[in-house]
C-alpha atoms as a PDB file:
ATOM      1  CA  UNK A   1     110.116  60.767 126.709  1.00  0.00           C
ATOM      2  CA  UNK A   2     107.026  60.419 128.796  1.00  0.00           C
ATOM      3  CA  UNK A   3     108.748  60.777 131.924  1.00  0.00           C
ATOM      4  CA  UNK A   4     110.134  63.885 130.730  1.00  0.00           C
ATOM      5  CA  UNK A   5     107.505  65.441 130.263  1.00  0.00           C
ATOM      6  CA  UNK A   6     105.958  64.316 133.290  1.00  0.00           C
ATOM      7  CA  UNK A   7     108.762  65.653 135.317  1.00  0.00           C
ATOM      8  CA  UNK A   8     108.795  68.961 132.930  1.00  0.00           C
ATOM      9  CA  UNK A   9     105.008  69.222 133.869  1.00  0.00           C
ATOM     10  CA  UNK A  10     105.185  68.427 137.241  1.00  0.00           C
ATOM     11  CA  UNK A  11     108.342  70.738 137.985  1.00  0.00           C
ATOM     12  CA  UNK A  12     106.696  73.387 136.064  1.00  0.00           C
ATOM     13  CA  UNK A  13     103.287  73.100 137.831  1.00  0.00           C
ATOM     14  CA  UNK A  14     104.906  73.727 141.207  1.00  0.00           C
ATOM     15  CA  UNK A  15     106.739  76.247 140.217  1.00  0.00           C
ATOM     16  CA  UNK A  16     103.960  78.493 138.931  1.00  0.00           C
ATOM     17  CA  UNK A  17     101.767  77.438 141.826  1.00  0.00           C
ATOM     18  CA  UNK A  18     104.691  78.674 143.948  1.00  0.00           C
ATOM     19  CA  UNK A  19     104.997  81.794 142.072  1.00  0.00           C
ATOM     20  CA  UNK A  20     100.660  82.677 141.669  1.00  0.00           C
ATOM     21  CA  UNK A  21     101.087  82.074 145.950  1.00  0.00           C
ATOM     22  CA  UNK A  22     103.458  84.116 146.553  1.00  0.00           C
ATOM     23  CA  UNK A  23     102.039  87.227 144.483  1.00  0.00           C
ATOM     24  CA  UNK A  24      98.739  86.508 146.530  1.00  0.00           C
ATOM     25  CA  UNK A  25     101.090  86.822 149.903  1.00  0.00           C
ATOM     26  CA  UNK A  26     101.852  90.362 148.864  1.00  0.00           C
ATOM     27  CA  UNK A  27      98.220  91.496 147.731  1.00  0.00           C
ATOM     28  CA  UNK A  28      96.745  89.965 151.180  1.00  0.00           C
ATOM     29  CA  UNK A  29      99.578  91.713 153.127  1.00  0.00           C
ATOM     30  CA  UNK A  30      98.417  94.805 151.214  1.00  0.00           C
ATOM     31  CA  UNK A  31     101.910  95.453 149.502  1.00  0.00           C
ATOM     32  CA  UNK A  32     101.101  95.074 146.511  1.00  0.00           C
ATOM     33  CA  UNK A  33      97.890  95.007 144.271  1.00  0.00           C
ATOM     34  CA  UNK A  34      96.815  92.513 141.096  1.00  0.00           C
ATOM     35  CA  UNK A  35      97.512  94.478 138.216  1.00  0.00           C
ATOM     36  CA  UNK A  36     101.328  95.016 139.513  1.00  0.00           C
ATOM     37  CA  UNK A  37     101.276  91.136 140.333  1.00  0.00           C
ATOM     38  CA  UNK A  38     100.840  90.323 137.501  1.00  0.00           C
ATOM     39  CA  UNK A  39     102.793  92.644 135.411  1.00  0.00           C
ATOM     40  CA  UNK A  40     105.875  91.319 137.416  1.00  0.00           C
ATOM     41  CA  UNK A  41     105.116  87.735 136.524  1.00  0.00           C
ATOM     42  CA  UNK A  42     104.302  88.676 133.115  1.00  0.00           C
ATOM     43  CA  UNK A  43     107.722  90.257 132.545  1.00  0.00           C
ATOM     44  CA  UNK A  44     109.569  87.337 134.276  1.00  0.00           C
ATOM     45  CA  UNK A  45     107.835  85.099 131.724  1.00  0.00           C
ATOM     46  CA  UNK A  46     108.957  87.782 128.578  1.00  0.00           C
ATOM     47  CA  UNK A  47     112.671  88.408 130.293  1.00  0.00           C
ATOM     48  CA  UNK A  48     113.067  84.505 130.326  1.00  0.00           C
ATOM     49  CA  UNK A  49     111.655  84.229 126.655  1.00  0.00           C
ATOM     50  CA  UNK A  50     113.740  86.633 125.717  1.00  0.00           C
ATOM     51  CA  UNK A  51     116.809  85.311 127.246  1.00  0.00           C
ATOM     52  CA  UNK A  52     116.238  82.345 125.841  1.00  0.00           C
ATOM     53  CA  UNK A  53     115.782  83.283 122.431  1.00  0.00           C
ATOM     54  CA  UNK A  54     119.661  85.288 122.815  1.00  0.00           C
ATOM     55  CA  UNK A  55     121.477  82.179 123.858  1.00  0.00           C
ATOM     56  CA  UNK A  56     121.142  80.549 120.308  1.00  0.00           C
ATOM     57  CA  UNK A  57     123.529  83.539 119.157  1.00  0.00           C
ATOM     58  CA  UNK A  58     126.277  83.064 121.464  1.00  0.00           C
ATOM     59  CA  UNK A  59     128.220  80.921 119.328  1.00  0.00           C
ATOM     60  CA  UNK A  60     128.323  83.980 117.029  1.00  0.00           C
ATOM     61  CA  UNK A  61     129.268  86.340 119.972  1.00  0.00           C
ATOM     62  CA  UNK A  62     131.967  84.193 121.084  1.00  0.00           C
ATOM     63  CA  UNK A  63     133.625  83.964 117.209  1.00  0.00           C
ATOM     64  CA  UNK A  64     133.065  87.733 116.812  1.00  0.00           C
ATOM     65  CA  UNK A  65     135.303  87.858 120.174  1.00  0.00           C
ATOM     66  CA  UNK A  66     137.936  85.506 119.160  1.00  0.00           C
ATOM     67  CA  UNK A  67     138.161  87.279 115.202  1.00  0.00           C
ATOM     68  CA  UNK A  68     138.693  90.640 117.467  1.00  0.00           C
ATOM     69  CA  UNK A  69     141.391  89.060 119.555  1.00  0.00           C
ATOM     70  CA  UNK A  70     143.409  87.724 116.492  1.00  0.00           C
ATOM     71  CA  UNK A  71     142.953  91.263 114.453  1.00  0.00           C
ATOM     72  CA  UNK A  72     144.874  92.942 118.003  1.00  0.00           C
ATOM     73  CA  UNK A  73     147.302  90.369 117.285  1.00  0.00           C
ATOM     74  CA  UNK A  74     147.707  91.172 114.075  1.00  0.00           C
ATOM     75  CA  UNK A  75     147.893  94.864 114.392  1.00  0.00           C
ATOM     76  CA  UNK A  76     150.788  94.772 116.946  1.00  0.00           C
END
């Protein structure tokens, strides 16, 4: 457990780090400035929230799908 979350931590810390430098690459370089920086990592961190949250339901998706399949079936 412990080195999971050591590895979660560290992995995690690196990534962000990699992620805050890069967005300061693009304000030196004048391309972008900090408010748009930061709305673009902001919505990464909502979109992959978000995307997260919708794979719990795939189960359903995928049973929906297969009770559509055997109604065509059925209907022929």
């Amino acid at each position: 457990m412990a080195k999971g979350l050591g590895i979660g931590c560290a992995y995690g810390s690196m990534s962000w780090a990699l992620v805050f430098w890069y967005a300061g690459v693009f304000i030196r370089n004048g391309q972008t400035d900090g408010g748009k920086a930061f709305t673009v990592i902001f919505s990464a961190i909502v979109g992959g929230m978000s995307l997260g949250q919708s794979f719990s339901n795939l189960g359903a998706f995928s049973k929906g799908k297969s009770a559509r399949y055997k109604l065509e079936l059925f209907k022929s």
